[in-house]
N, C-alpha and C. Protein backbone atom coordinates (compact mmCIF):
# COMPACT_ATOMS: atom_id res chain seq x y z
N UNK A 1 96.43 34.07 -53.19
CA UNK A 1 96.28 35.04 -52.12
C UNK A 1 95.33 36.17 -52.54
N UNK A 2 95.41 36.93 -53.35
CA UNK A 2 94.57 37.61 -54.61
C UNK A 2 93.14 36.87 -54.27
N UNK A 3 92.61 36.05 -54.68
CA UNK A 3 91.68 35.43 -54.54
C UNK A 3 91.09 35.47 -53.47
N UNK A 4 92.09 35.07 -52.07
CA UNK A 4 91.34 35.11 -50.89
C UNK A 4 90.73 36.33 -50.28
N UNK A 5 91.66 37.66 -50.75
CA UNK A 5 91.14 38.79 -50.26
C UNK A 5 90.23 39.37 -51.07
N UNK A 6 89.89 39.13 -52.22
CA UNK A 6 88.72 39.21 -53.14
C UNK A 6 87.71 38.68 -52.51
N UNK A 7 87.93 37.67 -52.20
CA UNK A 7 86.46 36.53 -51.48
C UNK A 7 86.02 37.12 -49.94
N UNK A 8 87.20 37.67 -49.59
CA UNK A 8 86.65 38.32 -47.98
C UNK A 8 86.39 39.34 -48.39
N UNK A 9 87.06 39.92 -48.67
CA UNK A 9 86.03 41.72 -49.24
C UNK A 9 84.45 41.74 -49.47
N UNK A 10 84.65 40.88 -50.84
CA UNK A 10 83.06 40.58 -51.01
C UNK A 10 82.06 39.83 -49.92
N UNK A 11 82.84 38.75 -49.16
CA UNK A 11 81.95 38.40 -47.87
C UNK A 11 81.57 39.28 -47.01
N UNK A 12 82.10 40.38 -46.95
CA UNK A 12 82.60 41.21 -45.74
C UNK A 12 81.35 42.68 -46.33
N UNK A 13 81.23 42.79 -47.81
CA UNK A 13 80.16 43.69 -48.17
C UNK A 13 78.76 43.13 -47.91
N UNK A 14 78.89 41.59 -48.49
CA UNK A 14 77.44 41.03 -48.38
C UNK A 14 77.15 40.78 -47.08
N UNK A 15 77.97 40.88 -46.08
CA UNK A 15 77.52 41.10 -44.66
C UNK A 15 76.89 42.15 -44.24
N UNK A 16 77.75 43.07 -44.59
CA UNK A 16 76.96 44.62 -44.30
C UNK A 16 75.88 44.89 -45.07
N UNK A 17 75.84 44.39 -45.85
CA UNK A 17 74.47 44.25 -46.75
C UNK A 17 73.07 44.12 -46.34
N UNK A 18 73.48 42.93 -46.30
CA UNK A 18 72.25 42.06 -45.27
C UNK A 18 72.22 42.72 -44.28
N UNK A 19 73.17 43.26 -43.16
CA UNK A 19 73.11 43.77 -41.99
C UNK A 19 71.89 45.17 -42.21
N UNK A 20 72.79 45.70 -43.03
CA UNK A 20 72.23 47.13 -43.59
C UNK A 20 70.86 47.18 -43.78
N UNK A 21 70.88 46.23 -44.79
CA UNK A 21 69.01 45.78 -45.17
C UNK A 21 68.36 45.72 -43.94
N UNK A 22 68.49 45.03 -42.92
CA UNK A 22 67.50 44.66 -41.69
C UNK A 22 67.48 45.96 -41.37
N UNK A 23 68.30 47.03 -41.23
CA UNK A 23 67.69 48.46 -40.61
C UNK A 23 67.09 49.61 -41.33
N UNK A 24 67.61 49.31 -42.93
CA UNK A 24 67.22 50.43 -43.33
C UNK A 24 65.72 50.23 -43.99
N UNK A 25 65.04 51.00 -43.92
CA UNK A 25 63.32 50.90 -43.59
C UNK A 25 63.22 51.11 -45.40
N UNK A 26 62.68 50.30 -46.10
CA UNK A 26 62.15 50.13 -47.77
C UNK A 26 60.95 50.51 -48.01
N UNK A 27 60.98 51.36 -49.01
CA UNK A 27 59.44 51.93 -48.83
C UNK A 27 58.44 50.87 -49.58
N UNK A 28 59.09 49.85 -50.36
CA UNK A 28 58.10 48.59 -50.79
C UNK A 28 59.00 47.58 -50.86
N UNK A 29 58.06 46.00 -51.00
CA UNK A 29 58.85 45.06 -51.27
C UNK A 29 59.40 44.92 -51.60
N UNK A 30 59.07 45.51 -53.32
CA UNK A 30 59.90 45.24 -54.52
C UNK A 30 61.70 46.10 -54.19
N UNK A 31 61.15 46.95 -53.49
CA UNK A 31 62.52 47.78 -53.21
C UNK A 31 63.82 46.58 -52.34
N UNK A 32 62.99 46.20 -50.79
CA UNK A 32 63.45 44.98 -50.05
C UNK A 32 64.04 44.13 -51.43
N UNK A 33 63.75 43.42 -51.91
CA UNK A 33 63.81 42.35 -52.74
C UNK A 33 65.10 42.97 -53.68
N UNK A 34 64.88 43.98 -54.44
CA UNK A 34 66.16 45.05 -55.53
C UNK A 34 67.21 44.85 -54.31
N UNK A 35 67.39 45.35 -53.15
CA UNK A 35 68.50 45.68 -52.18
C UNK A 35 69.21 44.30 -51.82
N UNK A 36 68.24 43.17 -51.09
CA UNK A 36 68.48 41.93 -50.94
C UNK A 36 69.60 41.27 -52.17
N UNK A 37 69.29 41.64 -53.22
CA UNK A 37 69.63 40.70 -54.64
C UNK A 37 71.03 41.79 -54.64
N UNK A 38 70.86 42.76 -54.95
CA UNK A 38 72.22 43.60 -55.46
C UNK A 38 73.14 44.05 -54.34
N UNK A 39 72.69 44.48 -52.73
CA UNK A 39 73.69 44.38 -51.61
C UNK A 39 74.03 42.86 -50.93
N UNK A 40 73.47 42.01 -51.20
CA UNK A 40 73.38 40.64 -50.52
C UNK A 40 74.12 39.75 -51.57
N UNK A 41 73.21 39.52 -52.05
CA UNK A 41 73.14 38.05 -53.00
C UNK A 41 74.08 37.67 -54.09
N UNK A 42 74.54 38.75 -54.74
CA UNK A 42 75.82 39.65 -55.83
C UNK A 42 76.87 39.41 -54.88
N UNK A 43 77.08 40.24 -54.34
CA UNK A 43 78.66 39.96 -53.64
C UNK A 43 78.82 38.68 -53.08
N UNK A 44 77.68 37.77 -52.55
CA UNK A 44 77.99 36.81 -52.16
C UNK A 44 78.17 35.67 -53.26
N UNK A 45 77.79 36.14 -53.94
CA UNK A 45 78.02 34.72 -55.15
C UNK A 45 79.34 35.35 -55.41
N UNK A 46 79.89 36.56 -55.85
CA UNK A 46 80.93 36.86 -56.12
C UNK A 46 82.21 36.87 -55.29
N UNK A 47 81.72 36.16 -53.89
CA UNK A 47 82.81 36.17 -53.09
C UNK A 47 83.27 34.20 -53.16
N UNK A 48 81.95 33.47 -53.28
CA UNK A 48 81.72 32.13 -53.63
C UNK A 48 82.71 32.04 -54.88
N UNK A 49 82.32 32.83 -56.16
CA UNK A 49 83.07 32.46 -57.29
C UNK A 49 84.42 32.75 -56.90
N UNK A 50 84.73 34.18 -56.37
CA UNK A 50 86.52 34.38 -56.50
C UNK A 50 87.00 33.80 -55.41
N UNK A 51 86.53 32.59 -54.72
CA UNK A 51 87.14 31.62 -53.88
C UNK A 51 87.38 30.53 -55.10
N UNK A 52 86.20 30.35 -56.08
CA UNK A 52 86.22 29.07 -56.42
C UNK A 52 87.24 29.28 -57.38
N UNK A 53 87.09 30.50 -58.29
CA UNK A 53 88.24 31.30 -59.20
C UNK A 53 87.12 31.11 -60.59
N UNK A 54 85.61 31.95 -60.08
CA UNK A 54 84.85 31.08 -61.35
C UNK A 54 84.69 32.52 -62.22
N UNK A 55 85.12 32.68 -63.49
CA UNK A 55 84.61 33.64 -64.37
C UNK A 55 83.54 34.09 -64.21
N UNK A 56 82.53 33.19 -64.29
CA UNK A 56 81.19 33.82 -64.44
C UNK A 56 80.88 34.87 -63.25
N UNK A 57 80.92 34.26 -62.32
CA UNK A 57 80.93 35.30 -60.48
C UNK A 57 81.73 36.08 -61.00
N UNK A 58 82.88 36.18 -61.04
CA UNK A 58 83.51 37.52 -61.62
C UNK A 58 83.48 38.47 -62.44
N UNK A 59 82.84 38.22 -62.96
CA UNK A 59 82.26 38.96 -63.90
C UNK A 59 80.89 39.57 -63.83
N UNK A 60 79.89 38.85 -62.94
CA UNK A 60 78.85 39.45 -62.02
C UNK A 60 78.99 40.54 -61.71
N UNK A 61 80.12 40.48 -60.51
CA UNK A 61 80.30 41.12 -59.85
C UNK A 61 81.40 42.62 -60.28
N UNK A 62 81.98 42.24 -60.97
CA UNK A 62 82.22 43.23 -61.82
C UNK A 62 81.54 44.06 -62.74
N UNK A 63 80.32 43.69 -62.79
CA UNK A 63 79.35 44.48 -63.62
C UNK A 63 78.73 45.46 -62.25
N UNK A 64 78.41 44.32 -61.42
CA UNK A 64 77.65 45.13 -59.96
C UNK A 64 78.73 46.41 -59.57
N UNK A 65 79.67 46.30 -59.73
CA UNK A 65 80.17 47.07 -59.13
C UNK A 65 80.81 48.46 -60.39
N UNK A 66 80.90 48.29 -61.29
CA UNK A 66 80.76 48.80 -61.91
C UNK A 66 79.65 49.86 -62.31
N UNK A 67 78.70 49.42 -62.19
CA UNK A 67 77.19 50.32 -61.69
C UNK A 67 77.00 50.95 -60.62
N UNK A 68 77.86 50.66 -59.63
CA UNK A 68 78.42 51.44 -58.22
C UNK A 68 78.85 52.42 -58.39
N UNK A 69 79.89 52.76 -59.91
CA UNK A 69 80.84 53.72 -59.92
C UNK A 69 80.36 55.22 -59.65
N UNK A 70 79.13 55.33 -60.57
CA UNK A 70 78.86 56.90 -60.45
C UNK A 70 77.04 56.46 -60.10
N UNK A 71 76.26 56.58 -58.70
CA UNK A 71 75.24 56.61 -58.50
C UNK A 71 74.53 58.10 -58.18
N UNK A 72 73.18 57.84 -58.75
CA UNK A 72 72.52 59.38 -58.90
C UNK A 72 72.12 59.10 -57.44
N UNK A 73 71.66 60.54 -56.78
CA UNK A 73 71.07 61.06 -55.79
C UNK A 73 69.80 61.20 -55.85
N UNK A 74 68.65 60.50 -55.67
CA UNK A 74 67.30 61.15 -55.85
C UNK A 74 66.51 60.08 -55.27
N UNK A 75 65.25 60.90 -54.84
CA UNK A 75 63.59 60.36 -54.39
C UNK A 75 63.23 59.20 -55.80
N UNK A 76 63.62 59.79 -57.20
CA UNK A 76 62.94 58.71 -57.98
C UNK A 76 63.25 57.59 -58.51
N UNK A 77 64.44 57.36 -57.67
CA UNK A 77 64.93 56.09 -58.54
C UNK A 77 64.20 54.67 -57.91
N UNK A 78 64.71 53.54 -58.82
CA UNK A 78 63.65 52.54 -58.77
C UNK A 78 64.88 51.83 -57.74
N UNK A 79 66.07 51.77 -57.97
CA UNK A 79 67.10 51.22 -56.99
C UNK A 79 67.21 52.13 -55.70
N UNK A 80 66.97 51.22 -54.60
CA UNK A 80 67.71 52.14 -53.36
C UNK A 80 69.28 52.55 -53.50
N UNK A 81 69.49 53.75 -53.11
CA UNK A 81 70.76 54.44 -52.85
C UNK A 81 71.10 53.61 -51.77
N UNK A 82 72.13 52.79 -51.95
CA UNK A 82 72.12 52.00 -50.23
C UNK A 82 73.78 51.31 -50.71
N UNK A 83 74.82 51.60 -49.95
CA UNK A 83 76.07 51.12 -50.59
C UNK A 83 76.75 50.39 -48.91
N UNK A 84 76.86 49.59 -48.78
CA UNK A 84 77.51 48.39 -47.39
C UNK A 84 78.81 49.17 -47.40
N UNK A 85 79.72 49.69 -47.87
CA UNK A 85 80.81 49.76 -48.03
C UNK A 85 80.83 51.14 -48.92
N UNK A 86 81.65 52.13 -48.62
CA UNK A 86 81.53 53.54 -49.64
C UNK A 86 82.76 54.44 -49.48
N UNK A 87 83.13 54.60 -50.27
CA UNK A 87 84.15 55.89 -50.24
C UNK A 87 84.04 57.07 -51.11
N UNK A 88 82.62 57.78 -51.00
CA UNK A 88 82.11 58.75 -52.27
C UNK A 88 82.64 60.42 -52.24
N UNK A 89 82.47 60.60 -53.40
CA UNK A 89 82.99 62.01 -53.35
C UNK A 89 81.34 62.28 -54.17
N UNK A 90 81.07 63.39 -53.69
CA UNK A 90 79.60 63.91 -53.90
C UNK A 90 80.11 65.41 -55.32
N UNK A 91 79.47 65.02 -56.49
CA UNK A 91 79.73 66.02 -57.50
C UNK A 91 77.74 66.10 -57.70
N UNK A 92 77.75 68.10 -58.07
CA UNK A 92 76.65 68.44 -58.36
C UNK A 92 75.61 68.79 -56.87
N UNK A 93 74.49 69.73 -57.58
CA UNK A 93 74.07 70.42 -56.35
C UNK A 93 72.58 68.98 -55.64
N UNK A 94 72.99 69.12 -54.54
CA UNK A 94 72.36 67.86 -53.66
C UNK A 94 70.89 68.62 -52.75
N UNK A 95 70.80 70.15 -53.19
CA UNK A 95 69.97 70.55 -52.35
C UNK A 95 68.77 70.13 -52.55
N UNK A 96 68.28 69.95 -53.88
CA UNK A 96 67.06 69.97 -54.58
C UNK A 96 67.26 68.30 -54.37
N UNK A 97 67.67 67.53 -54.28
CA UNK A 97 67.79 65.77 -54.20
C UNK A 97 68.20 65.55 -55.71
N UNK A 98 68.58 66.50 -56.34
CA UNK A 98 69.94 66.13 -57.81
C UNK A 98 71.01 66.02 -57.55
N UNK A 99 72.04 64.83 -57.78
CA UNK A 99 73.42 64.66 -57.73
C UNK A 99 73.85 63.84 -57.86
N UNK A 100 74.86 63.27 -57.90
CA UNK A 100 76.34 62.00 -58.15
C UNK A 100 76.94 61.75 -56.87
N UNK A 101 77.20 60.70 -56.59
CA UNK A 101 78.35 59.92 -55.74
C UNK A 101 79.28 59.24 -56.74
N UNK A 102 80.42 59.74 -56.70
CA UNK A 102 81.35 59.10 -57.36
C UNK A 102 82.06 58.37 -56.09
N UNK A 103 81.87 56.65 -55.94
CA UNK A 103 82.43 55.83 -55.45
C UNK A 103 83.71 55.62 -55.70
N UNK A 104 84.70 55.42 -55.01
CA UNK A 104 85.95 55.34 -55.28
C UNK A 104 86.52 53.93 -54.79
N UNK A 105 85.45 53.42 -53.76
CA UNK A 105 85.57 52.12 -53.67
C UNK A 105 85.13 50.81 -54.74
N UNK A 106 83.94 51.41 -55.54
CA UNK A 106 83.63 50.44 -56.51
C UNK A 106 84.81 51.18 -57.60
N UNK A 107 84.97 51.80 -58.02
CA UNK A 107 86.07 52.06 -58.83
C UNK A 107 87.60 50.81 -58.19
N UNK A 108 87.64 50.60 -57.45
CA UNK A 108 88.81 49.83 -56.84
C UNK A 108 88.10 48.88 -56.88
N UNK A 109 87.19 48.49 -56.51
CA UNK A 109 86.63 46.91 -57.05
C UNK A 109 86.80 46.50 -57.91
N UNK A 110 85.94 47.21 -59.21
CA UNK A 110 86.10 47.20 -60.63
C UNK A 110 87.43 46.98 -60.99
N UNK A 111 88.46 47.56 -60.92
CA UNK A 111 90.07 47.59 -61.32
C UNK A 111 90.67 46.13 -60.67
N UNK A 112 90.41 45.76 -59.42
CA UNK A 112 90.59 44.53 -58.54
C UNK A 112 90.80 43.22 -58.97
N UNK A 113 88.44 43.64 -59.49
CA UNK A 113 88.24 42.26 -60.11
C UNK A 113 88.60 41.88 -61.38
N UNK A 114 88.75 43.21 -62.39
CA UNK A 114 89.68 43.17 -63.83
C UNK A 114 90.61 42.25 -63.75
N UNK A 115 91.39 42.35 -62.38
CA UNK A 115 92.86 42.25 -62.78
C UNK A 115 92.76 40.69 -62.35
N UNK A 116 91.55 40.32 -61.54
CA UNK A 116 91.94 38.91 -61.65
C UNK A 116 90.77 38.42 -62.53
N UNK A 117 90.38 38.78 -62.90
CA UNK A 117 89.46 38.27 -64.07
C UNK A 117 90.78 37.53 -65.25
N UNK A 118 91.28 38.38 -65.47
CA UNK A 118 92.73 38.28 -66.16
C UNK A 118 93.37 37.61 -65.74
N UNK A 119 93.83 37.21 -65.03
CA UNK A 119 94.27 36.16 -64.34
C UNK A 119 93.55 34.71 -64.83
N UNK A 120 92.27 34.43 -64.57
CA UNK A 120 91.97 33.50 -64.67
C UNK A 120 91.55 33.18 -65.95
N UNK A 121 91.75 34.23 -67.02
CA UNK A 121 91.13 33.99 -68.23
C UNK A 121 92.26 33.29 -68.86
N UNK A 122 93.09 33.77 -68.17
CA UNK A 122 94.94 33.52 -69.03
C UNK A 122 95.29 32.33 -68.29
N UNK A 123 94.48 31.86 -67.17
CA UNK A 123 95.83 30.64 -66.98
C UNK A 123 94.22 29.26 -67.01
N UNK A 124 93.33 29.42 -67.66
CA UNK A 124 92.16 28.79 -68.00
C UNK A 124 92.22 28.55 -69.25
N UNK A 125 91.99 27.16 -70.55
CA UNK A 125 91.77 27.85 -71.87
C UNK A 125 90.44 27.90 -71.64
């Protein structure tokens, strides 16, 4: 059961993902292509694996989301700021385009997919 709502969650981000992507305007390809792979393509393999119950996807995706936890605020980054799914608490001054989103939803991902990572490590040799 664990599994199944792991696998819809993550279907359910890489939807909004993709959705997201078609509207939000990329200032280059390479950007399109970064967003495609890390809002799209990540959760969906990771929703593929924690159906199938595959370590490797889980662990993907536990890294992806893990890198979710605390994202900077700014014009220079090479990743779009772009999250399908968010529950942030904003630390640091945002006027100047310096600051943190502390996600509280990838924090609950992260802890989620731990716990069945564990799961499958323990009942796998």
């Amino acid at each position: 059961m664990k599994f199944n709502v792991a696998s819809s969650i993550l279907a359910l981000y890489s939807l909004i993902g993709f959705i997201g992507i078609i509207y939000v305007g990329f200032d280059s390809n390479f950007s399109l292509l970064i967003g495609i792979v890390l809002y799209g393509l990540i959760p969906a393999y990771g929703a593929y694996g924690a159906w199938l119950r595959s370590r490797i996807a889980i662990v993907i995706s536990l890294l992806f989301f893990i890198s979710q936890c605390i994202r900077s605020i700014g014009t220079d980054s090479l990743l779009p700021n772009f999250a399908p799914i968010t529950v942030s608490f904003p630390v640091g001054d945002f006027s100047n385009g310096q600051g943190y989103l502390i996600d509280f939803f990838a924090i609950f991902m992260v802890i989620f997919l731990a716990m069945l990572l564990k799961e499958v490590t323990t009942t796998k040799p």
